[in-house]
Protein backbone atom coordinates (compact mmCIF):
# COMPACT_ATOMS: atom_id res chain seq x y z
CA UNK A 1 -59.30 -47.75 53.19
CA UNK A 2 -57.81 -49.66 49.46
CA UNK A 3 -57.78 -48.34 46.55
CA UNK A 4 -56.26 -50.93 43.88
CA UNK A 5 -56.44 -50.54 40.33
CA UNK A 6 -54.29 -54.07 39.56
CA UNK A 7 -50.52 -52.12 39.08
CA UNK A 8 -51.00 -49.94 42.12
CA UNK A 9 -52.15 -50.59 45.57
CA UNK A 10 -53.32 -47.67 48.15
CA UNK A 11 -54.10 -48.07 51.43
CA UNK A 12 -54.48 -46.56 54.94
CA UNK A 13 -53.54 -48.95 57.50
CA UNK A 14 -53.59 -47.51 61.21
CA UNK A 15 -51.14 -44.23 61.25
CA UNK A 16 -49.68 -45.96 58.04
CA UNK A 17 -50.35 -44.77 54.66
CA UNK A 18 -49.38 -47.62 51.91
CA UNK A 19 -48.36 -47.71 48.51
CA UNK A 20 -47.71 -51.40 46.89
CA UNK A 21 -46.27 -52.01 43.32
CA UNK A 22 -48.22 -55.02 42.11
CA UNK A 23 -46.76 -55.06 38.65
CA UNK A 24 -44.69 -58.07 39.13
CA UNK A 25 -44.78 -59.57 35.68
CA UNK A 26 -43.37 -56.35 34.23
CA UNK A 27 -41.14 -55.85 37.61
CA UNK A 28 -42.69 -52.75 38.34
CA UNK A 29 -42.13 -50.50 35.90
CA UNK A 30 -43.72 -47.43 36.07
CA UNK A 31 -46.19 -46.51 33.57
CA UNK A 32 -47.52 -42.99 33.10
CA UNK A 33 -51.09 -44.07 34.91
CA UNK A 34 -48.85 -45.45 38.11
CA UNK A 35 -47.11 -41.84 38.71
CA UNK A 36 -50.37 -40.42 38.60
CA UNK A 37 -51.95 -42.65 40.89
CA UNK A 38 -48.78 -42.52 43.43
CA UNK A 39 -48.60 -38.74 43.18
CA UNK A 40 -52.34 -38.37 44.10
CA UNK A 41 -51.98 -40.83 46.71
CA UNK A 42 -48.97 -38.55 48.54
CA UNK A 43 -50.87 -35.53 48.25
CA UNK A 44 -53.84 -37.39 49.97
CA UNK A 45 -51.44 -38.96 52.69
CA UNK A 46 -49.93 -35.36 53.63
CA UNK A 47 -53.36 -34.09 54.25
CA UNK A 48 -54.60 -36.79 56.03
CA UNK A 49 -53.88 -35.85 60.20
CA UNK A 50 -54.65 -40.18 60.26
CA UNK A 51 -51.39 -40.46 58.70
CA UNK A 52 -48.17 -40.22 60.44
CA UNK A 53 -45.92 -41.81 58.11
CA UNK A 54 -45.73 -43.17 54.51
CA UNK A 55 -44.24 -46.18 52.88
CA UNK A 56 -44.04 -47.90 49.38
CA UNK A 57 -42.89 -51.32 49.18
CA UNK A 58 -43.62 -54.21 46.38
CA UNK A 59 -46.08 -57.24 45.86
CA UNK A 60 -43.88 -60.04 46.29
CA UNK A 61 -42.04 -60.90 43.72
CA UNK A 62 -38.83 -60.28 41.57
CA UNK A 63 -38.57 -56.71 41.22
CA UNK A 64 -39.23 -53.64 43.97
CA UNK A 65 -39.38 -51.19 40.84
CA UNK A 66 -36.86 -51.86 37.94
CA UNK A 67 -37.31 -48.43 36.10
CA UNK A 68 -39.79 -46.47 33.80
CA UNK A 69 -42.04 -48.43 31.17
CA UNK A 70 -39.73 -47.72 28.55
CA UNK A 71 -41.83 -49.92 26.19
CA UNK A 72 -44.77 -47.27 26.50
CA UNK A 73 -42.05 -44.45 25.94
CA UNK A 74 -40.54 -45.73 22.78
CA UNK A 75 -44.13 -46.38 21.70
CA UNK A 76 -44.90 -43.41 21.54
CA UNK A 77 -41.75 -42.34 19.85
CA UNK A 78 -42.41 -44.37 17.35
CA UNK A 79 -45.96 -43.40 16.78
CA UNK A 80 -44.56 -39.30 16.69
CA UNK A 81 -46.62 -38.62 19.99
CA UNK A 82 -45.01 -35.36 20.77
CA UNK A 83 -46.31 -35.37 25.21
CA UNK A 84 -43.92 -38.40 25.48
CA UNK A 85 -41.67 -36.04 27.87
CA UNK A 86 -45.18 -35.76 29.90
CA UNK A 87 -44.19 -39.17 31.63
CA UNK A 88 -41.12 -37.96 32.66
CA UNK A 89 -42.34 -34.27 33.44
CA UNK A 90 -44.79 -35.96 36.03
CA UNK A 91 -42.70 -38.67 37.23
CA UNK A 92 -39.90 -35.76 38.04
CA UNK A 93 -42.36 -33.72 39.89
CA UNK A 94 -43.88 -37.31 41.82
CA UNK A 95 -39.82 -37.36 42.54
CA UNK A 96 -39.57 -33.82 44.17
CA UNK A 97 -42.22 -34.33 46.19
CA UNK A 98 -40.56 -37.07 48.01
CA UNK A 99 -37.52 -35.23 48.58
CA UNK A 100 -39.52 -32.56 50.05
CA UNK A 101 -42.50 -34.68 51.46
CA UNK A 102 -43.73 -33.40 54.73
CA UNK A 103 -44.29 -36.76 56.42
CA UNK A 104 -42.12 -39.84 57.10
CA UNK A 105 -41.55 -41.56 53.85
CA UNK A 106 -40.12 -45.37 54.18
CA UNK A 107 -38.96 -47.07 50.77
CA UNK A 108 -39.09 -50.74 51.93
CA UNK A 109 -36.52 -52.34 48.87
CA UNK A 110 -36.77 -55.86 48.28
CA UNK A 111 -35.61 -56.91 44.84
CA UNK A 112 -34.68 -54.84 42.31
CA UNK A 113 -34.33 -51.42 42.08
CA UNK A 114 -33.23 -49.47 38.97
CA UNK A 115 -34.09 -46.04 37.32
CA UNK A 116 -37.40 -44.69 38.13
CA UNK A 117 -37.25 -47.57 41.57
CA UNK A 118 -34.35 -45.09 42.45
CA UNK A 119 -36.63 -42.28 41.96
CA UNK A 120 -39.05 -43.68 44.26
CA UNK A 121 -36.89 -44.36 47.29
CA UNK A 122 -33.60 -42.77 46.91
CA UNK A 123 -34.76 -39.28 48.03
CA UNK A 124 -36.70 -39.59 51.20
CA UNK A 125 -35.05 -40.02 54.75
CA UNK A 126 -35.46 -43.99 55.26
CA UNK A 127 -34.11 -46.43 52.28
CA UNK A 128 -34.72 -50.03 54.32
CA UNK A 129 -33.38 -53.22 51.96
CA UNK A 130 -33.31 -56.45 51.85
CA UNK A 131 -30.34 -59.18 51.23
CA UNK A 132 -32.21 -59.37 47.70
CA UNK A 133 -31.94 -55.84 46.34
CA UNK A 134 -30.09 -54.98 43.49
CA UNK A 135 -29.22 -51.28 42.89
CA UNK A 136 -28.30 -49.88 39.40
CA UNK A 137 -28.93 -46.71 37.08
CA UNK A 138 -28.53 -48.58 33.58
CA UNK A 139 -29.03 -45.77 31.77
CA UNK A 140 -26.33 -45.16 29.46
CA UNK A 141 -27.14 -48.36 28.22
CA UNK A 142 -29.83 -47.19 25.94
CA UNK A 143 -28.81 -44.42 25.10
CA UNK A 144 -30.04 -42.37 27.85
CA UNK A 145 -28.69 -40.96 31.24
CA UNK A 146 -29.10 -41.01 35.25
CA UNK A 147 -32.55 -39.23 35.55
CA UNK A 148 -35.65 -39.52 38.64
CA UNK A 149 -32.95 -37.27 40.62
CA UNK A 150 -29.99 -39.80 40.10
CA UNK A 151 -27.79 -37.23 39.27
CA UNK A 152 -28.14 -35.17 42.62
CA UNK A 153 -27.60 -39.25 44.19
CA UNK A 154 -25.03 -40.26 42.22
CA UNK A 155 -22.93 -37.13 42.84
CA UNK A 156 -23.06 -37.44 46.45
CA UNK A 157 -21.63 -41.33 46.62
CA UNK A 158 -18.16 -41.57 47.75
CA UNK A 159 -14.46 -41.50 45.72
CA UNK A 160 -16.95 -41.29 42.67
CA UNK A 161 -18.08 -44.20 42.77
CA UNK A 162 -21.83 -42.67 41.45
CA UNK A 163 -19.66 -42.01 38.39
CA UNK A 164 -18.34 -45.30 37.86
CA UNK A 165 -22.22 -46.23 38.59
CA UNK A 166 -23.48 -44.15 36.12
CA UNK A 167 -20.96 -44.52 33.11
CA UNK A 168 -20.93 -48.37 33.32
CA UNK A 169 -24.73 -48.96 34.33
CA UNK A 170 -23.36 -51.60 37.12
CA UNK A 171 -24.97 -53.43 39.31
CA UNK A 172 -25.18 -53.74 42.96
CA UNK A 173 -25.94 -55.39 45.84
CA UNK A 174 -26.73 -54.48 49.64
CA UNK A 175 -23.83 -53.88 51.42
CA UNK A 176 -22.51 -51.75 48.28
CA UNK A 177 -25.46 -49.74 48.28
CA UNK A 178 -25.23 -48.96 51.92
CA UNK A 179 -21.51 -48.54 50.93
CA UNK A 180 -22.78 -45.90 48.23
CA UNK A 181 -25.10 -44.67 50.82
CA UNK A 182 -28.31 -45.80 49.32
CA UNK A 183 -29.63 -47.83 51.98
CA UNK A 184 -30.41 -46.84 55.36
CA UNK A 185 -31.53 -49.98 57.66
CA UNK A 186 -31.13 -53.74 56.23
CA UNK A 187 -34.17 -56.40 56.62
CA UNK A 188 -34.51 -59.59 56.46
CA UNK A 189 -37.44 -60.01 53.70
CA UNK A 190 -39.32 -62.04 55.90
CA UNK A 191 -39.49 -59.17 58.39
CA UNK A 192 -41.35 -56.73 56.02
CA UNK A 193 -44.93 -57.84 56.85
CA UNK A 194 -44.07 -56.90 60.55
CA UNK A 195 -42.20 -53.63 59.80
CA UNK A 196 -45.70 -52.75 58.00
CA UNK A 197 -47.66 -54.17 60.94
CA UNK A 198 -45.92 -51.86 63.09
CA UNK A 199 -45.98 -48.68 61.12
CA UNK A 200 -49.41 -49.12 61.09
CA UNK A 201 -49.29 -49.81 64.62
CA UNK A 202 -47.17 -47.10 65.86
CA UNK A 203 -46.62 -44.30 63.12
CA UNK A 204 -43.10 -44.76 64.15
CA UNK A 205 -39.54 -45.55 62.27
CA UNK A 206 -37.38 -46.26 64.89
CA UNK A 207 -40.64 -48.56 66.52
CA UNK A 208 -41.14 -50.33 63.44
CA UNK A 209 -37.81 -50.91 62.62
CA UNK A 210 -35.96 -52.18 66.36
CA UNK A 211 -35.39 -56.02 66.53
CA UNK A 212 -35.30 -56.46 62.83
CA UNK A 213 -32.40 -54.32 61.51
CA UNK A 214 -29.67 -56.63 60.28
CA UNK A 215 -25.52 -55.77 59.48
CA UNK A 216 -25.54 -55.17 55.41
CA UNK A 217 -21.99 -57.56 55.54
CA UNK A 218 -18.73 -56.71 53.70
CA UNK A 219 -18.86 -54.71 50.78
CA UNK A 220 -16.81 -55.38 47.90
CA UNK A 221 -16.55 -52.31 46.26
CA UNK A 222 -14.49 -51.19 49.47
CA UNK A 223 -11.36 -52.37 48.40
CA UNK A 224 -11.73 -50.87 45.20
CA UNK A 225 -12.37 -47.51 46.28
CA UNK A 226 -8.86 -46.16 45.27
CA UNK A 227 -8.81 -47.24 41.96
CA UNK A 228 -12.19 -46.15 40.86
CA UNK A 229 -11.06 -42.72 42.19
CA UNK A 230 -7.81 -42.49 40.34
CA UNK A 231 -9.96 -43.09 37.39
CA UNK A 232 -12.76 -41.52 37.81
CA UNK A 233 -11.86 -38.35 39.20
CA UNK A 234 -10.49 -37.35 35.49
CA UNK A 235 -12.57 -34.55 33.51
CA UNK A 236 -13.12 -36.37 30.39
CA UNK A 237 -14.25 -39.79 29.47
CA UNK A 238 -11.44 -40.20 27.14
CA UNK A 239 -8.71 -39.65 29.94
CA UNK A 240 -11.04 -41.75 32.33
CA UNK A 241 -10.62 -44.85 30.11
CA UNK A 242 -6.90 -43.76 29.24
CA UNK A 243 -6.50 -44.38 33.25
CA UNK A 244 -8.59 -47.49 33.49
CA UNK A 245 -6.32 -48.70 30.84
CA UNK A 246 -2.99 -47.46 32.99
CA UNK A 247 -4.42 -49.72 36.07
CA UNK A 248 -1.92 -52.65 36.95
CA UNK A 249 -2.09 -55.08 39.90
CA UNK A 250 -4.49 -56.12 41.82
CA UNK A 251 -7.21 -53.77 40.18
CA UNK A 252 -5.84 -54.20 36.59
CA UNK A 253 -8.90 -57.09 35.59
CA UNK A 254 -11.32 -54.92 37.69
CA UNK A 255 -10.82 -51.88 35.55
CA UNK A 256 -9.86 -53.68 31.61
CA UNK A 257 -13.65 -55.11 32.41
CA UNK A 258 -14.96 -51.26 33.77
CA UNK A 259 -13.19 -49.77 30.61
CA UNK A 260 -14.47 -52.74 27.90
CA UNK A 261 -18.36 -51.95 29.42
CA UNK A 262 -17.81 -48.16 29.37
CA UNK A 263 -16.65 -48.28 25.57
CA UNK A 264 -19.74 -50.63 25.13
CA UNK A 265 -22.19 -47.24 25.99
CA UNK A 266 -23.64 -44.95 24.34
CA UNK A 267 -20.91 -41.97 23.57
CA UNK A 268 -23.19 -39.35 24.04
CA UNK A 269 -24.69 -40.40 26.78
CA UNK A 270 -21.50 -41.22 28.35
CA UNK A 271 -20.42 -37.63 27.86
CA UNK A 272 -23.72 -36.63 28.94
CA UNK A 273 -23.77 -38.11 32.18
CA UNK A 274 -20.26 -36.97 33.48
CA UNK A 275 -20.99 -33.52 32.65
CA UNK A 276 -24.34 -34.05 34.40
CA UNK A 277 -23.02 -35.46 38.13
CA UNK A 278 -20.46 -32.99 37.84
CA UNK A 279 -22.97 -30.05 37.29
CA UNK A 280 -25.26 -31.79 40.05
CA UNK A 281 -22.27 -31.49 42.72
CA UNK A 282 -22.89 -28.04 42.89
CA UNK A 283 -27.12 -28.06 42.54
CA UNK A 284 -29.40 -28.17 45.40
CA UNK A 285 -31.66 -30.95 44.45
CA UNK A 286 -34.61 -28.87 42.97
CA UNK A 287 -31.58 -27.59 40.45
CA UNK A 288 -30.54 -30.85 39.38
CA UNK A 289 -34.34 -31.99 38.47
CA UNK A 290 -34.62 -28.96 36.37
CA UNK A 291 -31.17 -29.71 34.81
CA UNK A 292 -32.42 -33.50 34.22
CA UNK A 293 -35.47 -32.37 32.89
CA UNK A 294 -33.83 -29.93 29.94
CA UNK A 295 -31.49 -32.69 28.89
CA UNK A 296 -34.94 -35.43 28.78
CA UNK A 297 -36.57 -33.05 26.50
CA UNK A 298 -33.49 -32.91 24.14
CA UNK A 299 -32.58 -36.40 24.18
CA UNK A 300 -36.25 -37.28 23.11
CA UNK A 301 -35.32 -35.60 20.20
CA UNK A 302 -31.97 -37.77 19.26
CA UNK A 303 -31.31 -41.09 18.11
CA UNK A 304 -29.42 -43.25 20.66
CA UNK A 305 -32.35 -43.65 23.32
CA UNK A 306 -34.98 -44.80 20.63
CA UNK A 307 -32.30 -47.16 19.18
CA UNK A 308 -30.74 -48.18 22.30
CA UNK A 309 -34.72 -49.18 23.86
CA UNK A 310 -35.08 -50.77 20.24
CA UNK A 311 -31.16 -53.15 21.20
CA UNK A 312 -32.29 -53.80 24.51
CA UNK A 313 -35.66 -54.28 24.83
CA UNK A 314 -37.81 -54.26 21.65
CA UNK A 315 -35.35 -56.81 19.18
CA UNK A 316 -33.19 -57.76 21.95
CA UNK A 317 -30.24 -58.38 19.22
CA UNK A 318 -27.88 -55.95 21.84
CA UNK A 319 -26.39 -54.36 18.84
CA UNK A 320 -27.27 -50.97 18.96
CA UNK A 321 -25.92 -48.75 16.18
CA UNK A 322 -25.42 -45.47 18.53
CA UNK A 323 -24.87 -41.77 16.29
CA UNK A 324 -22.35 -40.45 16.76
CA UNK A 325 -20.54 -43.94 17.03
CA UNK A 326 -17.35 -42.32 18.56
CA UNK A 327 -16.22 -40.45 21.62
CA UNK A 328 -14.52 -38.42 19.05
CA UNK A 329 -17.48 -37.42 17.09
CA UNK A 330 -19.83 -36.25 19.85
CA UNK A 331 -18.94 -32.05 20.61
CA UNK A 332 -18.50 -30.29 23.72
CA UNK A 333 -21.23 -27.94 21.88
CA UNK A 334 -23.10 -30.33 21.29
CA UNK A 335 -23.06 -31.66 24.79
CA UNK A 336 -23.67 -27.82 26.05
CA UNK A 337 -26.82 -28.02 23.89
CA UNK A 338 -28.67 -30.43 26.17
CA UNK A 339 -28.03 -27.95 28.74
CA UNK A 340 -29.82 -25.41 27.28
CA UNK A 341 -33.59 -24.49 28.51
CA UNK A 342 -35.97 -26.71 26.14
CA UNK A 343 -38.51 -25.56 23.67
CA UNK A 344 -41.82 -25.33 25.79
CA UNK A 345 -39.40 -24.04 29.25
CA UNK A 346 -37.84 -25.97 32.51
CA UNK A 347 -39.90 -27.62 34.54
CA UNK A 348 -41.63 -26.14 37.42
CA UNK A 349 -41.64 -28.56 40.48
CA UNK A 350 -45.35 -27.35 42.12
């Protein structure tokens, strides 16, 4: 059985049930039609006694999934389309079902994987990479914040390194992301056609996976570990800069650089985000999508993810003009505000 529309591939293959990104030249990013098409396709799979276990992998290419189509968001922004939060509604709820997804659910990660890619491997039991991922929630960069259940990920990595993740919108590679605890089992890309092979074969992880696991090497966040928890342990962005500042020695380049791309962000969303992951240490992971989902639905309403799409994406001139401009300016009220439930209620994750 294939279904394939062009930007989404499903198929039943043996005991295997098969979703493939083939949206190369816009690396994957999700558009409202893909969610959809991947949520029915779940719901299918979990019905389907045929189907023992589930994976989602990538045409080859660049990119396993590098985020939402942003481009269609900020369309519709711009046109005063006022189901824009729709995408993200149903994209949150395609989310929750793979944290809770009754089946074996394999994210097979070659390339990268940012924002909504996150969303659609993060949260189920088996995260298998390749030497060629790159991890990142870039968020803050446009004005926005660690969504597709990044905060309940984020605030579960080590010496808070999820917060240095998520206020600097860093990248990473393999053996930090199994550092972080993102990935599971490490590939070689070549060996993904047989990993496939023999989940349709078997129905089996552990089966598909023996002979072609490979060590993720030496991370080099690791050594670092210390000083991104001296800094980012602190309760305010302010004091977290004031510390990155402080740093001296061997860290000191390491953290002016962290500190110079943090001030870089937007300041709301920087605030944003740090009183998200610490709000998410304490939600199951249900809470945290309904917290993520409030603070969507009141950011659509701002400025700074509109302009910062419009800096990074649609004039590319990387200049974005973010309101309030200040860490200063931006409230703790108004920071509670986002918080709040939104106009047309929370979410309900069916």
């Amino acid at each position: 059985m294939t279904d394939d529309d062009g930007d989404i591939r499903i198929e039943r293959r043996g005991r295997l049930g098969l979703v493939t990104l083939d949206r190369q030249p816009a690396m994957n990013a999700l558009t409202h039609a893909m969610v959809r098409r991947m949520r029915a396709a779940l719901d299918a799979f979990a019905a389907d006694p045929a189907v023992a276990v589930v994976a989602v992998t990538a045409a080859p290419g660049r990119a396993f999934c590098a985020g939402g189509d942003i481009r269609q968001v900020y369309a519709m922004g711009r046109a005063g389309d006022p189901s824009r939060n729709l995408f993200f509604r149903d994209e949150y709820r395609l989310n929750a079902l793979i944290e809770r997804y009754p089946k074996p659910y394999v994210a097979l990660v070659d390339g990268v994987c940012m924002g909504g890619g996150v969303g659609l491997s993060a949260h189920g039991p088996h995260r298998v990479a390749t030497e060629r991922l790159t991890f990142a929630m870039p968020e803050v960069a446009i004005g926005f914040f660690p969504d597709v259940g990044g905060t309940y990920v984020l605030s579960r990595m080590p010496s808070d390194l999820g917060l240095y993740l998520g206020l600097t919108g860093a990248s990473i590679r393999l053996a930090d992301a199994r550092l972080a605890g993102f990935v599971t089992d490490t590939v070689a890309p070549e060996a993904l056609p047989a990993v496939i092979g023999r989940l349709a074969e078997t129905g089996d992880v552990d089966a598909a996976l023996a002979g072609h696991t490979l060590p993720a090497g030496p991370a080099p966040l690791a050594g670092r570990l210390a000083a991104i928890a001296r800094a980012f342990s602190a309760d305010d962005v302010g004091d977290i800069l004031a510390r990155l500042d402080g740093e001296t020695g061997e860290h000191g380049a390491f953290s002016a650089e962290t500190a110079a791309t943090i001030r870089a962000r937007s300041p709301t969303s920087l605030k944003l985000t740090l009183q998200a992951l610490r709000r998410a240490r304490h939600l199951d992971f249900a809470g945290c999508m309904v917290m993520e989902y409030r603070v969507l639905c009141h950011i659509l309403e701002g400025h700074d993810f509109d302009e910062g799409v419009r800096a990074a994406v649609i004039d590319k001139d990387r200049r974005p003009c973010w309101r309030p401009a200040t860490l200063d300016e931006v409230a703790a009220a108004d920071i509670e505000a986002y918080f709040r439930p939104p106009a047309g209620g929370d979410i309900v994750l069916d």
